[in-house]
N, C-alpha and C. Protein backbone atom coordinates (compact mmCIF):
# COMPACT_ATOMS: atom_id res chain seq x y z
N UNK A 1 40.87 115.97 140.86
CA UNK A 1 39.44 115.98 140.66
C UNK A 1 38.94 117.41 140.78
N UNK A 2 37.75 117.82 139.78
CA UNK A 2 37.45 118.88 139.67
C UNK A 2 35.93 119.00 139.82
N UNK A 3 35.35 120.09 140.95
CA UNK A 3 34.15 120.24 141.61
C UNK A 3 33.20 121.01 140.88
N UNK A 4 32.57 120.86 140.18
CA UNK A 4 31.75 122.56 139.67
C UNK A 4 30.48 122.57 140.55
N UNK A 5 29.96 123.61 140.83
CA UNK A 5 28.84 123.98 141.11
C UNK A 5 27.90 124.47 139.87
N UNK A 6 26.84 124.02 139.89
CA UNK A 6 25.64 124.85 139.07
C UNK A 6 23.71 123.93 138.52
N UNK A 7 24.03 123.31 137.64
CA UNK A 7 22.46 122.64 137.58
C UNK A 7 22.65 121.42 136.64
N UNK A 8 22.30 120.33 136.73
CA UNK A 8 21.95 118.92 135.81
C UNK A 8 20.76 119.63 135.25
N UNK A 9 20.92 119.77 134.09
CA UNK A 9 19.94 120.16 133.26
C UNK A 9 18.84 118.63 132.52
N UNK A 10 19.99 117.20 132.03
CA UNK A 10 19.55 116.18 131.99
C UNK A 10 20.40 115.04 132.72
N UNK A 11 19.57 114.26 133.30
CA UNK A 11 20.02 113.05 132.86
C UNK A 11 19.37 111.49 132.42
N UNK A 12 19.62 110.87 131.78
CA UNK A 12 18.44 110.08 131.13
C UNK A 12 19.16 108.74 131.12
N UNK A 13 18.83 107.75 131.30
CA UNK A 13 19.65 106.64 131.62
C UNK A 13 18.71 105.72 130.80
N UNK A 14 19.04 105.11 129.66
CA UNK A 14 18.22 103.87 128.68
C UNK A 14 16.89 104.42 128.52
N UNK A 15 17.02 106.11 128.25
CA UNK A 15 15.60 106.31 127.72
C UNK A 15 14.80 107.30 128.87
N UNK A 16 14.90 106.94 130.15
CA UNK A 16 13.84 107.16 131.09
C UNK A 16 14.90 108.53 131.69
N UNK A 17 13.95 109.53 131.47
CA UNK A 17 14.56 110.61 132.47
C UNK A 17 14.59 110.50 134.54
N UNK A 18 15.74 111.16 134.63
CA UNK A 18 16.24 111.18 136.05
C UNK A 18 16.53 112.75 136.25
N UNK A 19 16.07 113.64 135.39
CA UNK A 19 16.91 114.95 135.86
C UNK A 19 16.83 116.07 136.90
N UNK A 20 14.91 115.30 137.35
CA UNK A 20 14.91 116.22 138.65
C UNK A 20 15.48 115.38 139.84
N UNK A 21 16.40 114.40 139.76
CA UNK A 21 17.21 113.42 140.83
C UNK A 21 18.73 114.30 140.53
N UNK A 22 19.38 114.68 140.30
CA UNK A 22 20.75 115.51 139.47
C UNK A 22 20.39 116.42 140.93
N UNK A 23 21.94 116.18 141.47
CA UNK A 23 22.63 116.87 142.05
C UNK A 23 22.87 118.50 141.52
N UNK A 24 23.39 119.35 142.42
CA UNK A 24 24.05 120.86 141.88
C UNK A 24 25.20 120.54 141.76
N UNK A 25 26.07 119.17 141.32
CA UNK A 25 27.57 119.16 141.38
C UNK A 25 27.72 118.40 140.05
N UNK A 26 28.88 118.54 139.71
CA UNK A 26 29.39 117.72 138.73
C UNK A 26 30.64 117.35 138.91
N UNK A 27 31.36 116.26 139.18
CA UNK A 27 32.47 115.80 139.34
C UNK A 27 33.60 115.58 137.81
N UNK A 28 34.61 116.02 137.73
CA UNK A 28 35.47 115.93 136.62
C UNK A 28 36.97 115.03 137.04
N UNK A 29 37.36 114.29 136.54
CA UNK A 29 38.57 113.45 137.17
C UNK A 29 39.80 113.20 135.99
N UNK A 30 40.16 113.37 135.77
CA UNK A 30 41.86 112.86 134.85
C UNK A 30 42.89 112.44 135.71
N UNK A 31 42.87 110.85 135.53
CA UNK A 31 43.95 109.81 135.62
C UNK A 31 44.89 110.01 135.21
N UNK A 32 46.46 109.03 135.83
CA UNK A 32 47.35 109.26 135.26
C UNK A 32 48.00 108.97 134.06
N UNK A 33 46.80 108.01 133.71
CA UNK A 33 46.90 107.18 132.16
C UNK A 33 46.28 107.95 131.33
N UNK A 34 45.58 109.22 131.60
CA UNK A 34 44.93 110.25 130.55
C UNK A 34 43.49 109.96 130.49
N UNK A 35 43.10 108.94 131.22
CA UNK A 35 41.60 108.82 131.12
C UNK A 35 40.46 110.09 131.89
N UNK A 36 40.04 110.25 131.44
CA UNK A 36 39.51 111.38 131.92
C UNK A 36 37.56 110.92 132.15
N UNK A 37 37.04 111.45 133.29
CA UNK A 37 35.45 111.32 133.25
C UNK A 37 34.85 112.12 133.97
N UNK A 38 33.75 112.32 133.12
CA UNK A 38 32.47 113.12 134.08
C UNK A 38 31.43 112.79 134.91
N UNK A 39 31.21 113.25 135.91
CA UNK A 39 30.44 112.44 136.85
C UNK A 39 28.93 113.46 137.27
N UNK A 40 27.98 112.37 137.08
CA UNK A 40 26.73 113.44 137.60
C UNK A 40 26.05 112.66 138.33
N UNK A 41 26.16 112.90 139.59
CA UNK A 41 25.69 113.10 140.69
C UNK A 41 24.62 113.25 141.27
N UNK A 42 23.48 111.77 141.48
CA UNK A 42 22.20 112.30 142.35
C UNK A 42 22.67 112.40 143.70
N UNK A 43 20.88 113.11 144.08
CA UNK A 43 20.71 113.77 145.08
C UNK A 43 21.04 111.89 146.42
N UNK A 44 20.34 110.93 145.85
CA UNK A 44 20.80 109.41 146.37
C UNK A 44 22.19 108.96 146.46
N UNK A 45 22.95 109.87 145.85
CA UNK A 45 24.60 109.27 146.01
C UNK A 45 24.80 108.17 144.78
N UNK A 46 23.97 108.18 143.76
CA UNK A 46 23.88 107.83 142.40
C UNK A 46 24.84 108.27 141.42
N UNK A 47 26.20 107.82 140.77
CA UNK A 47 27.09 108.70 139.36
C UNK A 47 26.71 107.61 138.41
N UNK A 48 26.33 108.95 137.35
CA UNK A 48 26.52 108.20 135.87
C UNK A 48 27.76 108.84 135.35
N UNK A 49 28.59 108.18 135.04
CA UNK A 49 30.53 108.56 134.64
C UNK A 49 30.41 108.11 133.38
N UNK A 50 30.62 108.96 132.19
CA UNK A 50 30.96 109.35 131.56
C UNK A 50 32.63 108.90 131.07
N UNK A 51 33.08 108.18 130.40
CA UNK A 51 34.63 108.58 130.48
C UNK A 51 35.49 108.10 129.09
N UNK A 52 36.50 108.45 128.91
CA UNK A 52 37.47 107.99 127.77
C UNK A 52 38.64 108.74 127.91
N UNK A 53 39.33 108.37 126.39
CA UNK A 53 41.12 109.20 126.75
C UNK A 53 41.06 110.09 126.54
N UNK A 54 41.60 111.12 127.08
CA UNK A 54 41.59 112.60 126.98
C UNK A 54 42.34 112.93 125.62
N UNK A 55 43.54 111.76 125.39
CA UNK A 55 44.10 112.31 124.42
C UNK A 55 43.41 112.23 123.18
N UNK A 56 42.40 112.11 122.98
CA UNK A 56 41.62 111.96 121.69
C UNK A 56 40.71 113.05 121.66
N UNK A 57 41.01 113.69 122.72
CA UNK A 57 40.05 114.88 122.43
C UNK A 57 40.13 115.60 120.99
N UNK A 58 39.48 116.40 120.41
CA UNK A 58 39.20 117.68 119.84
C UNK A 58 38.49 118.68 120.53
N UNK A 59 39.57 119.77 119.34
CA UNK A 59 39.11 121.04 120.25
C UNK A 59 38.81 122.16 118.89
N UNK A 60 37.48 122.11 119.20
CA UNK A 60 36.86 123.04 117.76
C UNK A 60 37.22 124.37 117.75
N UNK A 61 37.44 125.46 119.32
CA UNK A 61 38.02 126.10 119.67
C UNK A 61 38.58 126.60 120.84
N UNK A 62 39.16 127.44 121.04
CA UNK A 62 39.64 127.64 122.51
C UNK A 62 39.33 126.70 123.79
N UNK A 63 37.84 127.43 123.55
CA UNK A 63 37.19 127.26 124.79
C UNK A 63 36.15 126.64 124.99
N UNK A 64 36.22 125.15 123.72
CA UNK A 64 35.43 124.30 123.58
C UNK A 64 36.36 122.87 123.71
N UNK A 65 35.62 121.69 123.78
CA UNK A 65 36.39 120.58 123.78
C UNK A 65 35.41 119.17 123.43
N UNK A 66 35.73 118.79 122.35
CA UNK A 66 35.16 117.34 122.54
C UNK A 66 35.79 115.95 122.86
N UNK A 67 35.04 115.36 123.61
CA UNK A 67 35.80 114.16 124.65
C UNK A 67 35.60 112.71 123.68
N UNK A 68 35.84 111.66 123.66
CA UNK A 68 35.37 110.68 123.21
C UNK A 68 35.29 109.79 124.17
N UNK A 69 33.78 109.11 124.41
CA UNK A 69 33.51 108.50 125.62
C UNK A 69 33.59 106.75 124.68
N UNK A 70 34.31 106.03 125.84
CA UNK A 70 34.33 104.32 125.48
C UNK A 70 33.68 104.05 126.28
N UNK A 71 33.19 104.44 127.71
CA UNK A 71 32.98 103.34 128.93
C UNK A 71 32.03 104.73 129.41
N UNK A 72 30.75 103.76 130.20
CA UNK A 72 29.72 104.27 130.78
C UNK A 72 30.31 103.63 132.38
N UNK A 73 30.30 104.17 133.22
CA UNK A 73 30.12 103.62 135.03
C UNK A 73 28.60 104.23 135.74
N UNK A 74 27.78 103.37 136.29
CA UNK A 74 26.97 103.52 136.99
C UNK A 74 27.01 103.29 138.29
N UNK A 75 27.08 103.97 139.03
CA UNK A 75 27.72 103.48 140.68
C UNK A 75 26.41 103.44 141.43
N UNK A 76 25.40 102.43 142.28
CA UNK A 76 24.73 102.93 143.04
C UNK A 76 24.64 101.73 144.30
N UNK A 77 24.70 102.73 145.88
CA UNK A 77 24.60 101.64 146.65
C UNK A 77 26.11 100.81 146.69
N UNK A 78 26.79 101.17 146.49
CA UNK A 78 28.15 100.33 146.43
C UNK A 78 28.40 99.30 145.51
N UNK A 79 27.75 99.82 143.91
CA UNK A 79 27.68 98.64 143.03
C UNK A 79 28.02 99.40 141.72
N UNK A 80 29.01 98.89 140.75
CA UNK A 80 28.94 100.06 140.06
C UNK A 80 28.90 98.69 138.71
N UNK A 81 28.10 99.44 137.51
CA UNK A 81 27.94 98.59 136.19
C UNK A 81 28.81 99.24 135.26
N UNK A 82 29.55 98.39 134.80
CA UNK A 82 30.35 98.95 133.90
C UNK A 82 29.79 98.59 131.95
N UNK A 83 29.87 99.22 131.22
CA UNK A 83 29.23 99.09 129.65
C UNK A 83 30.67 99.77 129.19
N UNK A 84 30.15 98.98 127.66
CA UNK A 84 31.49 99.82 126.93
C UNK A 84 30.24 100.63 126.28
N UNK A 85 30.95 101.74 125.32
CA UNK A 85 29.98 102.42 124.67
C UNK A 85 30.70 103.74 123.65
N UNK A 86 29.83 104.29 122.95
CA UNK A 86 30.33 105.07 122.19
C UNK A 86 29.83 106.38 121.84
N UNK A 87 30.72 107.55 122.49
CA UNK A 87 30.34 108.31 122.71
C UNK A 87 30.74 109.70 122.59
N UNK A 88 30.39 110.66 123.08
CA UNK A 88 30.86 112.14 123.06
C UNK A 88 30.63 112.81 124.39
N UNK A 89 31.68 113.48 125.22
CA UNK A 89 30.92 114.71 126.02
C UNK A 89 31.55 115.80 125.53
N UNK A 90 30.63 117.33 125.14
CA UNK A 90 30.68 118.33 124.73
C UNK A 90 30.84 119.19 125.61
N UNK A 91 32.20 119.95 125.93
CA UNK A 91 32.00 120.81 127.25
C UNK A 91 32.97 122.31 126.65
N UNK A 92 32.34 123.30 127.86
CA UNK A 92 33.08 124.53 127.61
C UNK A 92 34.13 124.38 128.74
N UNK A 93 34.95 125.28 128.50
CA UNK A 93 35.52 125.88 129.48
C UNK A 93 35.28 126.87 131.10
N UNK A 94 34.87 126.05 132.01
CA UNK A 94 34.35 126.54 132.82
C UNK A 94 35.36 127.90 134.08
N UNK A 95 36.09 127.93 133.99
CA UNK A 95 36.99 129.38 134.69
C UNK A 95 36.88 130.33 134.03
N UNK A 96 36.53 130.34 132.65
CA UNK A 96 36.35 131.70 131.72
C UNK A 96 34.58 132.49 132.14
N UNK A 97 34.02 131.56 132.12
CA UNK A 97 32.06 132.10 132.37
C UNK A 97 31.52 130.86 132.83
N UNK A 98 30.12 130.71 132.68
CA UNK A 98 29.29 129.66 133.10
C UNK A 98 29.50 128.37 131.82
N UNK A 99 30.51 127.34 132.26
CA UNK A 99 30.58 126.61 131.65
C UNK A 99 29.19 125.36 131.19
N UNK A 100 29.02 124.42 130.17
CA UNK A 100 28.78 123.32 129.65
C UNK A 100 29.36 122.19 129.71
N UNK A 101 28.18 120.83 130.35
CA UNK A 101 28.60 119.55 129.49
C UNK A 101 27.63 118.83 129.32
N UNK A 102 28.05 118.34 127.88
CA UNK A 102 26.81 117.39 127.19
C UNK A 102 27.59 116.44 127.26
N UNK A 103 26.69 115.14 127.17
CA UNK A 103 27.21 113.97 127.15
C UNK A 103 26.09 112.81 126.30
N UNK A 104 26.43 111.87 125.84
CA UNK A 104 25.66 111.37 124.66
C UNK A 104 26.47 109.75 124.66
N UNK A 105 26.15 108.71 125.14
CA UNK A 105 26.23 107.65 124.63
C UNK A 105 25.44 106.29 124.39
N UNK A 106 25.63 105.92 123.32
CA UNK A 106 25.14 104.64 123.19
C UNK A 106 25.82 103.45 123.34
N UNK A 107 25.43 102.31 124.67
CA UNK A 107 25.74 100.94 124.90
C UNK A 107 24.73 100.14 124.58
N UNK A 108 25.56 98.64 124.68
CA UNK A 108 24.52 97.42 124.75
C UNK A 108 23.08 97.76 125.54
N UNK A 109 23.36 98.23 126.11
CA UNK A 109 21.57 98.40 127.17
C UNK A 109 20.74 99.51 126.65
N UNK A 110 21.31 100.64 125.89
CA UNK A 110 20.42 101.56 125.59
C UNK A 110 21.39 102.84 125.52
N UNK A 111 20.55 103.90 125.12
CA UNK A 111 21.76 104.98 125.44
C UNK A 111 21.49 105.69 126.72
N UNK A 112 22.21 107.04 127.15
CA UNK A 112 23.02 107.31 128.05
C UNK A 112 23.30 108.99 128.00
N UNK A 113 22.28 110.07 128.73
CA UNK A 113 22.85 111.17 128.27
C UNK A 113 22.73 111.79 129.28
N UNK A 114 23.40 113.09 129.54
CA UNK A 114 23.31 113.99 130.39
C UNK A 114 23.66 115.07 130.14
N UNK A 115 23.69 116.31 131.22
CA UNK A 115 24.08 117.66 130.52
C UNK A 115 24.07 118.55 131.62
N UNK A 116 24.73 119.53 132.12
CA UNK A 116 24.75 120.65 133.95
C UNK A 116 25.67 121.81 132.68
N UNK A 117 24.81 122.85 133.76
CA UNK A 117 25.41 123.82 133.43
C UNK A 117 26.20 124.69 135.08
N UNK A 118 27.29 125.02 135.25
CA UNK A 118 27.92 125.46 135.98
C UNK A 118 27.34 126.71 136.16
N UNK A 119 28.07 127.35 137.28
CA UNK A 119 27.45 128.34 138.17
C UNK A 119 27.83 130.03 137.79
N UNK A 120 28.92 129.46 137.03
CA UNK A 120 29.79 130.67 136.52
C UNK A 120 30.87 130.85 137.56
N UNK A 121 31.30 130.17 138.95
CA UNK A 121 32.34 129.80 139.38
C UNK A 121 33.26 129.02 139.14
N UNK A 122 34.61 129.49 139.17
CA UNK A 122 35.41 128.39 138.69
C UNK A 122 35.41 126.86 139.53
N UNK A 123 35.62 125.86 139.27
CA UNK A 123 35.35 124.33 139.92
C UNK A 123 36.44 124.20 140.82
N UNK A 124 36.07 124.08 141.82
CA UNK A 124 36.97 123.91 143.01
C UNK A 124 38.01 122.31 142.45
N UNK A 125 39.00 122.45 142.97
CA UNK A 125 39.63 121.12 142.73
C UNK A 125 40.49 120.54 143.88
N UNK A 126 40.25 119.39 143.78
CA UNK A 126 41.07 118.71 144.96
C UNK A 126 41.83 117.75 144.53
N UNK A 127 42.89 117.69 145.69
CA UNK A 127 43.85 116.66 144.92
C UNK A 127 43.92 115.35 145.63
N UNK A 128 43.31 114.45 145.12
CA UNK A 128 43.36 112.68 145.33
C UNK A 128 44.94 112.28 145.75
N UNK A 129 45.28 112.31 145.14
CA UNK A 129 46.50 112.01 146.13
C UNK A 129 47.38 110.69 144.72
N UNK A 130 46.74 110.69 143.55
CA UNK A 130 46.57 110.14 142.71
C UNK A 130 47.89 110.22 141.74
């Protein structure tokens, strides 16, 4: 799992903005099955996760990457909603400068977006044990 520091620029959940609730963190995770997700983080202990297979990424260049999102997770309070959905997160490379991620999906309930920009520190990472 990978830590960044820096700013939730959005997050918007079925329409209705949440972005002055956005944490300064963004959580990044890749499974051992290649699933990979992004996590943004309110200030309430709130994630909207982001996620799909990594191996379907594209990479337009270097130090860009596009993700393909299937599945939305909403965790709050010890409850998490799961949606399928269809999607994109758009991110830079964050150890090179102040990284990007966009995120964009549409489910059954509505769509689903968000977006942080990092601190220009590289993302601390820890290891789950996973």
């Amino acid at each position: 799992m990978a830590v960044a520091n820096g700013t939730c620029t959005r997050l918007s959940i079925q329409n209705r903005e949440y972005g002055n609730q956005c944490s300064g963190k963004l959580l990044n995770t890749i499974y051992p099955d290649g699933r990979v997700g992004f996590y943004f983080v309110t200030e309430a202990g709130a994630a909207l996760t982001f996620t799909g297979m990594g191996s379907r990424q594209v990479k337009p260049n270097a130090d860009t990457a596009v993700q393909p999102v299937d599945g939305i997770f909403f965790t709050y309070k010890g409850k998490t909603d799961r949606l399928s959905a269809v999607g994109t997160c758009r991110f830079t490379n964050p150890y090179q400068r102040a990284g990007t991620v966009a995120c964009h999906a549409d489910t059954p309930n509505g769509p689903y977006e968000a977006a942080f920009r990092t601190d220009g520190k590289p993302p601390s990472v820890l290891n789950t044990g996973r």
